[in-house]
N, C-alpha and C. Protein backbone atom coordinates (compact mmCIF):
# COMPACT_ATOMS: atom_id res chain seq x y z
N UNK A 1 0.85 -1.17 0.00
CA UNK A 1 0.00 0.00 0.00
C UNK A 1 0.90 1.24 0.00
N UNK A 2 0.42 2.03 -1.17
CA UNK A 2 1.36 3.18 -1.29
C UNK A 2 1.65 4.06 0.17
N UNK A 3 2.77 5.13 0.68
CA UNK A 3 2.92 5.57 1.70
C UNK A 3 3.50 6.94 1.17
N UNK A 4 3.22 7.69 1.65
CA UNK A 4 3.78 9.49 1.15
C UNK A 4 4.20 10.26 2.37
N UNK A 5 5.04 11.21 1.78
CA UNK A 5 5.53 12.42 2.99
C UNK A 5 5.32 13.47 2.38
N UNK A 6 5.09 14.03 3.05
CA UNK A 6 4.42 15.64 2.68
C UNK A 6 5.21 16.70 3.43
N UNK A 7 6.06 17.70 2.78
CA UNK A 7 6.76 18.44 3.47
C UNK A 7 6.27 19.43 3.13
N UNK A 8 5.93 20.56 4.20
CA UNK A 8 6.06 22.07 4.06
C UNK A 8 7.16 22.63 4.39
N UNK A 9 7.95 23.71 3.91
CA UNK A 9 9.20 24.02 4.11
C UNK A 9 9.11 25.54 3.84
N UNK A 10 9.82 26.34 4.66
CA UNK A 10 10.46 27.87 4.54
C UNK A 10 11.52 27.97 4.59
N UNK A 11 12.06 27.91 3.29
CA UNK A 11 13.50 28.08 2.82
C UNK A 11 13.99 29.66 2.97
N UNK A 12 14.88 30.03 4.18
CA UNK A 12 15.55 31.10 4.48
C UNK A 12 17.31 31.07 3.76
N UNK A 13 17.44 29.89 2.77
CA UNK A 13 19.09 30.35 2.54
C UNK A 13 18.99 29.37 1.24
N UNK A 14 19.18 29.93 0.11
CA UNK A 14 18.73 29.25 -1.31
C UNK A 14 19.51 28.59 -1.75
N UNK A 15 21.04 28.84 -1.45
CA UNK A 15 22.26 28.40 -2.09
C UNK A 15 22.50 27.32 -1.03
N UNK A 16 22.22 27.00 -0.13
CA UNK A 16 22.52 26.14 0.73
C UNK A 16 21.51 25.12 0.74
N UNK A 17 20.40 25.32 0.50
CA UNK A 17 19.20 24.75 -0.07
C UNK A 17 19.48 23.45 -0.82
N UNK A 18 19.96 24.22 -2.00
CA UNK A 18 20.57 23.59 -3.14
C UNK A 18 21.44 22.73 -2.95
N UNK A 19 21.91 22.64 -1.75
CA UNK A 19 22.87 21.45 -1.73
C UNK A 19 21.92 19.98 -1.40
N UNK A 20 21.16 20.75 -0.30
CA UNK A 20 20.31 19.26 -0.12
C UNK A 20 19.34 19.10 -1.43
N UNK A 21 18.55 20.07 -2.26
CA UNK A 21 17.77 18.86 -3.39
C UNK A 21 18.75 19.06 -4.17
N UNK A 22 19.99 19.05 -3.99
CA UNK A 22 21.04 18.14 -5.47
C UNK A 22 21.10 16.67 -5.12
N UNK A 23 21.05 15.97 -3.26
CA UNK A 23 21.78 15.12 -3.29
C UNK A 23 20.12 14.42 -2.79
N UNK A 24 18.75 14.77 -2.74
CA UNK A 24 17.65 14.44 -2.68
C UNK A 24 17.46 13.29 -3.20
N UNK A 25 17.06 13.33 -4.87
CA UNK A 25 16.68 12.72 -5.88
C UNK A 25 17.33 10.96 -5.71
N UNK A 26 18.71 11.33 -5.64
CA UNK A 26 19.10 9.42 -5.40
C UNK A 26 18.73 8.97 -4.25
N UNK A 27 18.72 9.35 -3.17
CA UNK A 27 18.33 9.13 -1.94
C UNK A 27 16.95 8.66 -1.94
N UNK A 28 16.11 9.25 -2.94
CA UNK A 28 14.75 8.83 -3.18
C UNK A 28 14.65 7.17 -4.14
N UNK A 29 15.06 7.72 -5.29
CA UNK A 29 15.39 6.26 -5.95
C UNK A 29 15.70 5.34 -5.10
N UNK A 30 17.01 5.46 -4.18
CA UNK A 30 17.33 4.19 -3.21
C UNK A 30 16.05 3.36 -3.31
N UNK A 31 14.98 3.74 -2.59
CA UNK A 31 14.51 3.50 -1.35
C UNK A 31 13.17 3.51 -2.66
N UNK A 32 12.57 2.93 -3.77
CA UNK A 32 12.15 3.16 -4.53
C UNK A 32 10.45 4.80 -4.39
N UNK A 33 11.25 5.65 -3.78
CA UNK A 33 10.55 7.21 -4.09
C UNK A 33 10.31 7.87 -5.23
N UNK A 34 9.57 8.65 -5.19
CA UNK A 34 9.35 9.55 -5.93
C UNK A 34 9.20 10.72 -6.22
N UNK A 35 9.24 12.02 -6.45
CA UNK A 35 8.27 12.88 -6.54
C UNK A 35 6.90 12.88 -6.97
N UNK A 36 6.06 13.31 -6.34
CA UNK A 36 4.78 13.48 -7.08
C UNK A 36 4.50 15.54 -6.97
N UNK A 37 5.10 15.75 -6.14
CA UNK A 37 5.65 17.68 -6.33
C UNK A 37 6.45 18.00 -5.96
N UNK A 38 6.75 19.00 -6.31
CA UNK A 38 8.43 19.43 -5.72
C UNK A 38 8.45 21.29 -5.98
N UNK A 39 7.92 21.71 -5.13
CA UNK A 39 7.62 23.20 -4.86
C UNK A 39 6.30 23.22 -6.09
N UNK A 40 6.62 24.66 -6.46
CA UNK A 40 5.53 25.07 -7.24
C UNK A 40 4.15 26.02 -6.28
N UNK A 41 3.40 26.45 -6.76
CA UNK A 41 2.75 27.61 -6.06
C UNK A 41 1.53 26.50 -5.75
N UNK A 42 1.35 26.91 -4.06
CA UNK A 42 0.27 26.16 -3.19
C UNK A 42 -1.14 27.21 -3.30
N UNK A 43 -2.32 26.57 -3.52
CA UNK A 43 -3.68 27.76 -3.38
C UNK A 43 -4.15 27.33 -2.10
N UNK A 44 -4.51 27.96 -1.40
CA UNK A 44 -5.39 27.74 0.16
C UNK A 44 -6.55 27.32 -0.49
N UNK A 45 -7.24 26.25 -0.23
CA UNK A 45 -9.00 26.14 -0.42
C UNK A 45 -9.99 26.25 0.93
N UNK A 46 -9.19 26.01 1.83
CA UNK A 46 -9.76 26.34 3.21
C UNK A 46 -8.39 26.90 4.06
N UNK A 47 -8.74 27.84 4.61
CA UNK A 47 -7.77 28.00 6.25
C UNK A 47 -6.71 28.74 5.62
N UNK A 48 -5.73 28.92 6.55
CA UNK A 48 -4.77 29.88 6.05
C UNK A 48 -4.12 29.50 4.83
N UNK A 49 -3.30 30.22 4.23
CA UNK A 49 -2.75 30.13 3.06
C UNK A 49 -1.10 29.65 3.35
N UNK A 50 -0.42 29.42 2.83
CA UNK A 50 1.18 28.79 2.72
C UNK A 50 1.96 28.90 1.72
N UNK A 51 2.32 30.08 1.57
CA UNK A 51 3.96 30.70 0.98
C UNK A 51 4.77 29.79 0.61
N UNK A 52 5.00 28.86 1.50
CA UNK A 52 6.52 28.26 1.23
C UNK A 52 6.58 27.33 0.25
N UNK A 53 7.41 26.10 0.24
CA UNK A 53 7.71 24.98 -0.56
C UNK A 53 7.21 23.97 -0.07
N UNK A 54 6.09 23.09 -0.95
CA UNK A 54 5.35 21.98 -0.76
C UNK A 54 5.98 21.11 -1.42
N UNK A 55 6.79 19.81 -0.77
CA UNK A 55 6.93 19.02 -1.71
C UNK A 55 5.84 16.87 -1.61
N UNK A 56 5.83 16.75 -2.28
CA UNK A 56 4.98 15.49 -1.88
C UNK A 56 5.50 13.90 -2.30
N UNK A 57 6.30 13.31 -2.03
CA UNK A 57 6.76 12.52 -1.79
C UNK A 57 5.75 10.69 -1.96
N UNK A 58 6.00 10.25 -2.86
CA UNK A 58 5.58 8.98 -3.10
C UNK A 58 6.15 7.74 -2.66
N UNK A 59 5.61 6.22 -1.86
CA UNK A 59 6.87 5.52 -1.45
C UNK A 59 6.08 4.37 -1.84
N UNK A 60 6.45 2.81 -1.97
CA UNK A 60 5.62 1.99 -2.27
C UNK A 60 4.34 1.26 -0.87
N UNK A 61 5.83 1.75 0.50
CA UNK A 61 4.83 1.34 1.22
C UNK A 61 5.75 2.52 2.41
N UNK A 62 4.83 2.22 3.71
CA UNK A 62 5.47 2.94 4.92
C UNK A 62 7.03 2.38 5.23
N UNK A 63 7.33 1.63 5.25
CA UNK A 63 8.62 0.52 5.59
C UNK A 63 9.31 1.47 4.27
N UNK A 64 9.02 1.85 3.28
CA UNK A 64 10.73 2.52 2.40
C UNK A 64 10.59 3.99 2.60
N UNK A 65 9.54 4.68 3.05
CA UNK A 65 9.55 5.71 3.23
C UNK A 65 10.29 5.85 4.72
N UNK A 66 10.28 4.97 5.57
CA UNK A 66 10.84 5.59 7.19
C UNK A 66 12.03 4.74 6.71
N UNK A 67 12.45 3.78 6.17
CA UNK A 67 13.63 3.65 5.40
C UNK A 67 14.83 4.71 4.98
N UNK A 68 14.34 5.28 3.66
CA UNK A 68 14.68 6.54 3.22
C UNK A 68 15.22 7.66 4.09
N UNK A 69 14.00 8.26 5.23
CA UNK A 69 14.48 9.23 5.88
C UNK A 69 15.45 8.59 7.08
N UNK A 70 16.08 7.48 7.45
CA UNK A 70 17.03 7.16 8.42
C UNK A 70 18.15 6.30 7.32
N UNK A 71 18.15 6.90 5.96
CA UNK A 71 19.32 6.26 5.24
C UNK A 71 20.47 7.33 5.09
N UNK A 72 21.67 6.76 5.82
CA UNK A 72 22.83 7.27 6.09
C UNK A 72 23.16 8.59 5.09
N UNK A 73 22.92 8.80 3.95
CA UNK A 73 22.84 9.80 2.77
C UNK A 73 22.20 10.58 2.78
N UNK A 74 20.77 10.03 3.04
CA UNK A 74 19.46 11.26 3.12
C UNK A 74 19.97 12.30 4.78
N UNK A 75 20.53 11.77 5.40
CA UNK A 75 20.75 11.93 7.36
C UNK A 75 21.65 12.97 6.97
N UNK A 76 22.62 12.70 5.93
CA UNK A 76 24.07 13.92 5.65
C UNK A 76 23.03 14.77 4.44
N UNK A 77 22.28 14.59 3.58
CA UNK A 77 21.58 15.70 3.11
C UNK A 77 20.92 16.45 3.87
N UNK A 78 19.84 15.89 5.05
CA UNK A 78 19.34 16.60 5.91
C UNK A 78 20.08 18.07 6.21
N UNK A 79 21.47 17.63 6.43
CA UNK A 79 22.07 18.71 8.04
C UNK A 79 21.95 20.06 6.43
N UNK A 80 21.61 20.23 5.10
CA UNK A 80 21.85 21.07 4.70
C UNK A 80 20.13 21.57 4.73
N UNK A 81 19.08 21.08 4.61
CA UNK A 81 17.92 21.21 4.64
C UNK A 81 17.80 22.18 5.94
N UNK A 82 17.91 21.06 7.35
CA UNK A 82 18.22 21.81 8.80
C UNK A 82 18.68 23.53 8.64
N UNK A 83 19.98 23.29 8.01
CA UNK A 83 20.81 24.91 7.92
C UNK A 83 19.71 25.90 7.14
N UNK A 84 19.30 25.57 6.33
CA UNK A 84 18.82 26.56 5.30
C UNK A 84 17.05 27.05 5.38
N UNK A 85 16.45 25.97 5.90
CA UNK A 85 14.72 26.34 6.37
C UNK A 85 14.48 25.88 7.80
N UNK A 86 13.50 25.79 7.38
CA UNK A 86 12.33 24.94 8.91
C UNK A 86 11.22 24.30 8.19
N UNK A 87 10.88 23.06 8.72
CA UNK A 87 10.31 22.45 7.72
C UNK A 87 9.56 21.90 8.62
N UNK A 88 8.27 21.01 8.54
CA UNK A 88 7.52 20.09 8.83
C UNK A 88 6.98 19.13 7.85
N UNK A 89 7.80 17.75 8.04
CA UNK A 89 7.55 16.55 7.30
C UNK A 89 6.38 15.69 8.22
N UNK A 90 5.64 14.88 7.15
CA UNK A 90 4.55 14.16 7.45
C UNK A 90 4.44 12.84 6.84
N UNK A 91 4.62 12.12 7.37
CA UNK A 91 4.35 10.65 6.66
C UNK A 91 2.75 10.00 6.77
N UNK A 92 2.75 9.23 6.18
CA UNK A 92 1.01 9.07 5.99
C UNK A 92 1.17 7.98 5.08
N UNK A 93 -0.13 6.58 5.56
CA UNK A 93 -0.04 5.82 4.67
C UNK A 93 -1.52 5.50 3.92
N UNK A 94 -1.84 5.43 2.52
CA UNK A 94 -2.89 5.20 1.94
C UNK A 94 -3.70 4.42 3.22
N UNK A 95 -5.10 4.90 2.86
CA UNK A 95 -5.98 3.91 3.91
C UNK A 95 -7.18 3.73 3.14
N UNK A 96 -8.19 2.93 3.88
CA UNK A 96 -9.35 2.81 3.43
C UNK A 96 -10.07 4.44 3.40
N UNK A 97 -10.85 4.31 2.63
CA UNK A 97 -12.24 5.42 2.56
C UNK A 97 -12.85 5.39 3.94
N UNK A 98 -13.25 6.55 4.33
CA UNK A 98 -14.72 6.72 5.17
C UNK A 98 -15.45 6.28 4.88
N UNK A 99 -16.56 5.43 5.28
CA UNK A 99 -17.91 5.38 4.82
C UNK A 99 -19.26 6.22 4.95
């Protein structure tokens, strides 16, 4: 069952930024990820609105997504993410419907 992370992010330092989504992308492959967004402009449909960088993250299941974020590579990309925003990541796994 598919599993996703959902990051909101406020990137305060751009060039430093850039170091972590250069070394992102394989770190994702590892661990068979994806993008499904990767910034781009967010619209509010309810509740406050959000400026920053949305990115949305695809995994096949929960097990490669909490994989991924404790893989020795992604842990040394982090410390440039850490330096440069503030972020809140979310993991979440497909579920059944409401009835």
């Amino acid at each position: 069952m598919p599993a996703y992370v959902v990051a909101m992010i406020d990137v305060h330092d751009l060039e430093t930024y850039r170091k972590y989504t250069d070394r992102t992308p394989a770190t994702l492959k590892k661990h068979g990820g994806r993008f499904l967004t990767r910034g781009g402009a967010v619209t509010a449909l309810e509740g406050e609105g959000f400026d920053g960088r949305m990115v949305i993250l695809e995994f096949p299941d929960r097990a490669s997504a909490e994989a991924w974020y404790a893989d020795p590579e992604y842990v040394e990309a982090r410390r440039f993410r850490h330096a440069a925003s503030n972020a809140h990541l979310f993991a979440l796994q497909e579920g059944a419907p409401n009835a």
